[in-house]
Protein backbone atom coordinates (compact mmCIF):
# COMPACT_ATOMS: atom_id res chain seq x y z
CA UNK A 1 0.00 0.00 0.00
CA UNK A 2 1.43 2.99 -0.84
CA UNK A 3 1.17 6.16 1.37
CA UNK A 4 0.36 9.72 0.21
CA UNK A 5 2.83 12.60 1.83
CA UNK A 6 0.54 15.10 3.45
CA UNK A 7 1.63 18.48 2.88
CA UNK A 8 1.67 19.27 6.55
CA UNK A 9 4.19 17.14 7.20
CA UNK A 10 7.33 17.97 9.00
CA UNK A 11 10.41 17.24 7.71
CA UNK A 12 13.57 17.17 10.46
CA UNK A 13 17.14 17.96 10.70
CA UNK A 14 19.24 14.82 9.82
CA UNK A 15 21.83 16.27 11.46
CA UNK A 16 20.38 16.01 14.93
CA UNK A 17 22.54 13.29 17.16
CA UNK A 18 20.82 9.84 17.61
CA UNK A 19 20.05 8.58 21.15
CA UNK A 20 19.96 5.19 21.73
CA UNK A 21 17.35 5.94 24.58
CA UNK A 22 15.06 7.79 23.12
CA UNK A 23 15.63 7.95 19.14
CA UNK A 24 14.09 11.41 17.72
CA UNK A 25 11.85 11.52 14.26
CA UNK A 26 13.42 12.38 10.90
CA UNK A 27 10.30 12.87 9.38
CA UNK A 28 6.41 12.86 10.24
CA UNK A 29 3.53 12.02 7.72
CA UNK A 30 -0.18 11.23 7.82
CA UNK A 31 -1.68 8.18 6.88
CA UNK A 32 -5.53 7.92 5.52
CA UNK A 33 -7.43 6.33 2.86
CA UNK A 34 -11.34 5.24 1.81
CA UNK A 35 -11.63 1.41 0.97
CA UNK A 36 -15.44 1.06 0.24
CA UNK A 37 -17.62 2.52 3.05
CA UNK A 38 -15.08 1.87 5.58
CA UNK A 39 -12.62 5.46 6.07
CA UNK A 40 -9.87 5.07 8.12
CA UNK A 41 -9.11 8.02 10.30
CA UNK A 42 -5.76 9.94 9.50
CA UNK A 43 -2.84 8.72 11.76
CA UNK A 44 0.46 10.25 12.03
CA UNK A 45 3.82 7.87 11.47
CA UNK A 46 7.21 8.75 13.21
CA UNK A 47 10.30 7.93 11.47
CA UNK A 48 13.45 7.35 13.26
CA UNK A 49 15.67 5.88 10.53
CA UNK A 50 15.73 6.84 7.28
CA UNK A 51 17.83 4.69 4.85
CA UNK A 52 18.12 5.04 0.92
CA UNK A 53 15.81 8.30 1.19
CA UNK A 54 16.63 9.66 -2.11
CA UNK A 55 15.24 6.76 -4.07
CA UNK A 56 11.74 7.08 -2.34
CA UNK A 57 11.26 11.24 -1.71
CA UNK A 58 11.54 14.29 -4.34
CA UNK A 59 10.86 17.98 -4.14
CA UNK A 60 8.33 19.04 -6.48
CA UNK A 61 6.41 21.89 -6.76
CA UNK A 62 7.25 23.44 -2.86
CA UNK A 63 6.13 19.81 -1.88
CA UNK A 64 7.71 16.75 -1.59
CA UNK A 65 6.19 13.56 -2.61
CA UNK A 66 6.85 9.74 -3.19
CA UNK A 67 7.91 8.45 -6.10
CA UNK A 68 9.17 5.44 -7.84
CA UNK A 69 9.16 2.94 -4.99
CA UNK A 70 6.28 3.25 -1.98
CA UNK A 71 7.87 3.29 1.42
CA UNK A 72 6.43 1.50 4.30
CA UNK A 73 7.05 2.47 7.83
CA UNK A 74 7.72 -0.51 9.34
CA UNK A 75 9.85 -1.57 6.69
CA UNK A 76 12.22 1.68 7.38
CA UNK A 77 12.37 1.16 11.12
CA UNK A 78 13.76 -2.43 10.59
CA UNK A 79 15.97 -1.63 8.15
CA UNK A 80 18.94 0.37 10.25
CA UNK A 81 21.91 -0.21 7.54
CA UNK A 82 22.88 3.14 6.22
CA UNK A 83 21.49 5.45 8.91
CA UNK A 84 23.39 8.91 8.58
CA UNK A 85 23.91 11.47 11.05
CA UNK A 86 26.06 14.10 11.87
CA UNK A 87 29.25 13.87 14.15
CA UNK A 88 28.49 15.18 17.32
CA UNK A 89 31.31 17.95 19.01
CA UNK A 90 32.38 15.21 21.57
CA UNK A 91 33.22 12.70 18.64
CA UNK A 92 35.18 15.81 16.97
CA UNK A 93 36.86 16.46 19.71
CA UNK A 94 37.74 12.89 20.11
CA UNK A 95 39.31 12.89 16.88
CA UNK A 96 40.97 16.46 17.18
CA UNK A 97 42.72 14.49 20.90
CA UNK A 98 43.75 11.28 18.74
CA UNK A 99 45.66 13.28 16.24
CA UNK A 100 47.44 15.52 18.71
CA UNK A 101 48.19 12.18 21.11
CA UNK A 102 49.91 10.79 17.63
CA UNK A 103 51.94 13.82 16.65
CA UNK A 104 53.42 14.07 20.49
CA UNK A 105 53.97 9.99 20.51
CA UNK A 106 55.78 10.48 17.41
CA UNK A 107 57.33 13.26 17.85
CA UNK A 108 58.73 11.73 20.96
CA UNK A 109 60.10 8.51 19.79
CA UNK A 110 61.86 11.02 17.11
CA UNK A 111 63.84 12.26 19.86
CA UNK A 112 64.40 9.45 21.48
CA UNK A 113 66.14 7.57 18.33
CA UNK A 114 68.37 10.83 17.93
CA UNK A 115 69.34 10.39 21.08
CA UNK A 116 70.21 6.90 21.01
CA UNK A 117 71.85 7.53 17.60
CA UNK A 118 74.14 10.19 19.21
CA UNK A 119 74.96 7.83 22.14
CA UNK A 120 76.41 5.46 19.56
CA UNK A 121 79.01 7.50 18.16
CA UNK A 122 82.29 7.28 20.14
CA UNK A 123 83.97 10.45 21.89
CA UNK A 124 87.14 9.23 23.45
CA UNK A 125 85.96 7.75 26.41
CA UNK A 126 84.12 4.55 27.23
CA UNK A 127 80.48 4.15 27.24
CA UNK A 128 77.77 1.26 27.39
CA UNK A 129 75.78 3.26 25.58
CA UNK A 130 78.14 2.91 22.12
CA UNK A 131 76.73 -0.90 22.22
CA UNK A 132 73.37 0.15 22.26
CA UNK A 133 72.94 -0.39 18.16
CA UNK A 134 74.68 -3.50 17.94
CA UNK A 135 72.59 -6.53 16.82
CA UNK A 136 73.72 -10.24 17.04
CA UNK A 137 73.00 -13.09 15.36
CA UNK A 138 71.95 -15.26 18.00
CA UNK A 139 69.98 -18.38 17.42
CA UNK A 140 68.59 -17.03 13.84
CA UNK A 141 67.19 -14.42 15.14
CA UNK A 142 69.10 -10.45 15.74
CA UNK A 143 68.77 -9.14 19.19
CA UNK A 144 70.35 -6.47 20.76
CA UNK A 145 74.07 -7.57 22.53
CA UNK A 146 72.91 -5.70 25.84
CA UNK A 147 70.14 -8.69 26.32
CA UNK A 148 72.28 -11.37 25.90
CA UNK A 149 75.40 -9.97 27.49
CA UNK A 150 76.53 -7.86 30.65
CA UNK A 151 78.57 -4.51 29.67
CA UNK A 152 80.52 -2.82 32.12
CA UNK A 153 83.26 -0.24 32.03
CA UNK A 154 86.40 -1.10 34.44
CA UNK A 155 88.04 2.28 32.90
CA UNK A 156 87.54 4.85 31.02
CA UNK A 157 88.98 3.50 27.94
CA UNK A 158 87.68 0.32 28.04
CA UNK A 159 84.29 -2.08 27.92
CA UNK A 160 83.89 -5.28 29.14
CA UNK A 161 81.83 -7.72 27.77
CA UNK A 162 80.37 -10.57 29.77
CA UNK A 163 77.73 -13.08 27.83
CA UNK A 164 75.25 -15.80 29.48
CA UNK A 165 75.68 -17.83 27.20
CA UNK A 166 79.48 -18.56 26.17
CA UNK A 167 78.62 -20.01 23.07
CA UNK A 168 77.33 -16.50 21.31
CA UNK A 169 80.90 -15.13 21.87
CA UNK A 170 81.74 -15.68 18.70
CA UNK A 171 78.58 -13.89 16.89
CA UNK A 172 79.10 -10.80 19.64
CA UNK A 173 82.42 -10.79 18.22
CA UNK A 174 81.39 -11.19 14.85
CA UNK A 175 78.67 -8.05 14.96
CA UNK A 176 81.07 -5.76 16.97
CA UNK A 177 83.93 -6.42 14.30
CA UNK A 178 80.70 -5.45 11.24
CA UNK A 179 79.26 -2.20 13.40
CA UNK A 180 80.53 1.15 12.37
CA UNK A 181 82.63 1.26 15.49
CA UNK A 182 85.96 1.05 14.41
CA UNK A 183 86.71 -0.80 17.52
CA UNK A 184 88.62 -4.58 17.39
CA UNK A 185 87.04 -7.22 20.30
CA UNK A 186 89.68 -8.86 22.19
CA UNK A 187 87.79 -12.30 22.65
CA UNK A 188 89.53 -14.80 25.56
CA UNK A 189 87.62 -17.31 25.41
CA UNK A 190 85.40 -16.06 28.71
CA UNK A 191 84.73 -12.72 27.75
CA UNK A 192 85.46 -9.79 25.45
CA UNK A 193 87.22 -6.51 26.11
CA UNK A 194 87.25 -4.08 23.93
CA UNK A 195 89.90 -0.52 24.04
CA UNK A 196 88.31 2.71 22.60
CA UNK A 197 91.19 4.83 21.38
CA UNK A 198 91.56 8.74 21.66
CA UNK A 199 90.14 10.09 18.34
CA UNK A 200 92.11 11.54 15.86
CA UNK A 201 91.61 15.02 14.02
CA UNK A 202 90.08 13.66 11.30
CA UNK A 203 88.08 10.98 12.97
CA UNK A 204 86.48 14.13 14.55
CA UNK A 205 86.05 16.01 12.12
CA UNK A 206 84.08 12.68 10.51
CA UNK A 207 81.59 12.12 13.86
CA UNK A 208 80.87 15.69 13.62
CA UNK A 209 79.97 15.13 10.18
CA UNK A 210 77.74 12.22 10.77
CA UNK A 211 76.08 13.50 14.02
CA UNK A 212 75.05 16.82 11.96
CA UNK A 213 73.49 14.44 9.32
CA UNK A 214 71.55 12.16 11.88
CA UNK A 215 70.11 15.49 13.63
CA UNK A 216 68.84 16.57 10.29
CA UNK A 217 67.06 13.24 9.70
CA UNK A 218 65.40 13.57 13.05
CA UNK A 219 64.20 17.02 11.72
CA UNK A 220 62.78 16.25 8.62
CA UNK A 221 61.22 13.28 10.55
CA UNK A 222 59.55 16.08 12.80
CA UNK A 223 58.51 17.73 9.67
CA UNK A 224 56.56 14.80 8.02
CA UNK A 225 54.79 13.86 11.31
CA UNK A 226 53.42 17.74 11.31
CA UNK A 227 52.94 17.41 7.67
CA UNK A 228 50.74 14.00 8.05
CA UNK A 229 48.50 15.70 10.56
CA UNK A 230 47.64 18.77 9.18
CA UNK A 231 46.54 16.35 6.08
CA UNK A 232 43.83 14.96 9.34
CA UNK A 233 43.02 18.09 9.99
CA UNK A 234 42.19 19.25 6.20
CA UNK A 235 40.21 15.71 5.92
CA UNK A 236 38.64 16.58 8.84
CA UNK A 237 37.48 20.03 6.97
CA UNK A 238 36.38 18.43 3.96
CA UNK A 239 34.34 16.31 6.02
CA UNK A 240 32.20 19.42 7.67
CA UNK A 241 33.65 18.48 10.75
CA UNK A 242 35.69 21.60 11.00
CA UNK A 243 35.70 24.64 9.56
CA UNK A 244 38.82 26.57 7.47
CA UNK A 245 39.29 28.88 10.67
CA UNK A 246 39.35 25.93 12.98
CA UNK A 247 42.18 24.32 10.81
CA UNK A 248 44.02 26.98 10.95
CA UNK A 249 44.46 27.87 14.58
CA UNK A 250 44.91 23.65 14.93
CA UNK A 251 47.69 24.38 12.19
CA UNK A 252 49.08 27.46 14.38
CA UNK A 253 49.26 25.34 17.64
CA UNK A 254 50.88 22.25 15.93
CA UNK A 255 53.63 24.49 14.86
CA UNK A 256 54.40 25.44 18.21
CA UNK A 257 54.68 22.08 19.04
CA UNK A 258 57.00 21.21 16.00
CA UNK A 259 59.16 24.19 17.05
CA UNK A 260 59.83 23.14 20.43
CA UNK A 261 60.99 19.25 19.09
CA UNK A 262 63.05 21.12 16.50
CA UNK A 263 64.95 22.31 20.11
CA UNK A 264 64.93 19.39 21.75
CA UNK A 265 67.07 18.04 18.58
CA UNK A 266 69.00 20.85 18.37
CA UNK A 267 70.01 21.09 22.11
CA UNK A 268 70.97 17.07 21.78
CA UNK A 269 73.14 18.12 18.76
CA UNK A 270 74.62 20.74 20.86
CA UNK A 271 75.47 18.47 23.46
CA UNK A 272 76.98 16.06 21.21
CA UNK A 273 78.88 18.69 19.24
CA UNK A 274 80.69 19.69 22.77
CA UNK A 275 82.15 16.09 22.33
CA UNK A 276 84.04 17.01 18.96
CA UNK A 277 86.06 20.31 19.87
CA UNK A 278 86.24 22.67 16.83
CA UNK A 279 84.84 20.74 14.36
CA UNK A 280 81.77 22.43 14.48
CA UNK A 281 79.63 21.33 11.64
CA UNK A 282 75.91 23.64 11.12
CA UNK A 283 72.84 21.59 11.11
CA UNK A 284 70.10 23.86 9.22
CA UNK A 285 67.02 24.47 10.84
């Protein structure tokens, strides 16, 4: 049966939030017909879900009517695929707090692998931390030598090497000898010691080079995570969920934030460059 649209009926915002309690009417129409001498008094229909709507309802003529297929009522309150609304400002907001938890988890973990990168370069004197990117072969599998093996320092020009299992001495020895280190294991059978020379001129002048380059990288890093979520914030624009003005004071703040990583990098770089006396090498901003 199909039913007539009355022209009194009221057509709501789709854009109002849906309640799960209490679900609110998209649309309103009468129902009433004549079959025979029986007349059916007019009824009015509430519509909570409206799915497909543009194959069933047209404007025409200030009015709008059915056409093509007849919609049924109870047939468009079971069907609940395809129900639109609009996002509400606590599911904005929700979105706006996920891309700005991102950008500081990424940003951080930037920093954090500069940092460990610096640690790795040698300086003169003695330091766990130039193990720190050394991987072993151990079993099939690499894993970092400080989880197999105790490191320790009984000078300052020398590391110890102690691993739990005796048998890996040889791949510790192995990855040490391969790693950019430029230092040569002394393996005993027990353990392995290793001496760090003082660093020449020019191996200086080469660190310097090389730290300058891995501060850059964490830079343009910085860059491309700012750069991925102002692309979030322009989707979330085109998607009516914010407007140009609200993009561009996000835009403003998340600048600030990339500034103050870009300091964090260079006051690692600073403190790295103290290592390498006047071989001062600029890392561009």
């Amino acid at each position: 049966m199909a039913i007539p649209f009355s022209s009194a009926a009221s057509v709501r915002s789709l854009c109002q939030p849906i309640s799960s309690n209490s679900p609110k009417s998209l649309l309103s129409f009468r129902d009433s017909y004549h079959k025979g001498a029986e007349k059916r008094p007019p009824t009015t229909t509430n519509i909570s879900l409206w799915s497909a709507a543009s194959n069933y309802v047209r404007f025409q003529e200030g009015a709008i009517k059915f056409s093509a297929k007849p919609v049924v009522a109870e047939q468009l309150v079971k069907k609940r695929t395809g129900v639109w609304k609009c996002a509400t400002i606590e599911e904005i907001e929700a979105e706006k707090s996920a891309i700005e938890s991102d950008v500081k988890k990424r940003m951080e973990k930037t920093i954090e692998t500069v940092r460990e990168n610096f640690n790795a370069f040698r300086t003169g004197r003695a330091s766990q931390t130039m193990l720190d990117r050394v991987e072993v072969e151990y079993y099939g599998s690499p894993v970092s030598l400080k989880s197999i093996a105790q490191i320790s320092t009984p000078d300052a020009s020398s590391l110890l090497i102690q691993p739990y299992d005796k048998s890996s001495l040889k791949a510790i020895e192995k990855a040490i000898v391969s790693s950019d280190l430029g230092l040569t294991p002394n393996n005993d059978g027990e353990v392995i010691r290793l001496t760090v020379p003082q660093l020449t001129s020019e191996r200086r002048k080469e660190l310097s080079k090389v730290v300058a380059k891995q501060a850059e990288e964490g830079k343009v890093a910085i860059r491309n995570i700012r750069r991925d979520a102002i692309k979030s914030y322009e989707k979330l624009e085109k998607d009516k969920k914010l407007s140009e003005d609200n993009v561009k004071d996000l835009s403003s703040d998340l600048q600030k934030v990339t500034d103050d990583y870009m300091k964090k990098i260079d006051a690692l770089y600073k403190q790295k460059e103290k290592k390498f006396p006047g071989q001062r090498v600029k890392c561009s901003h």
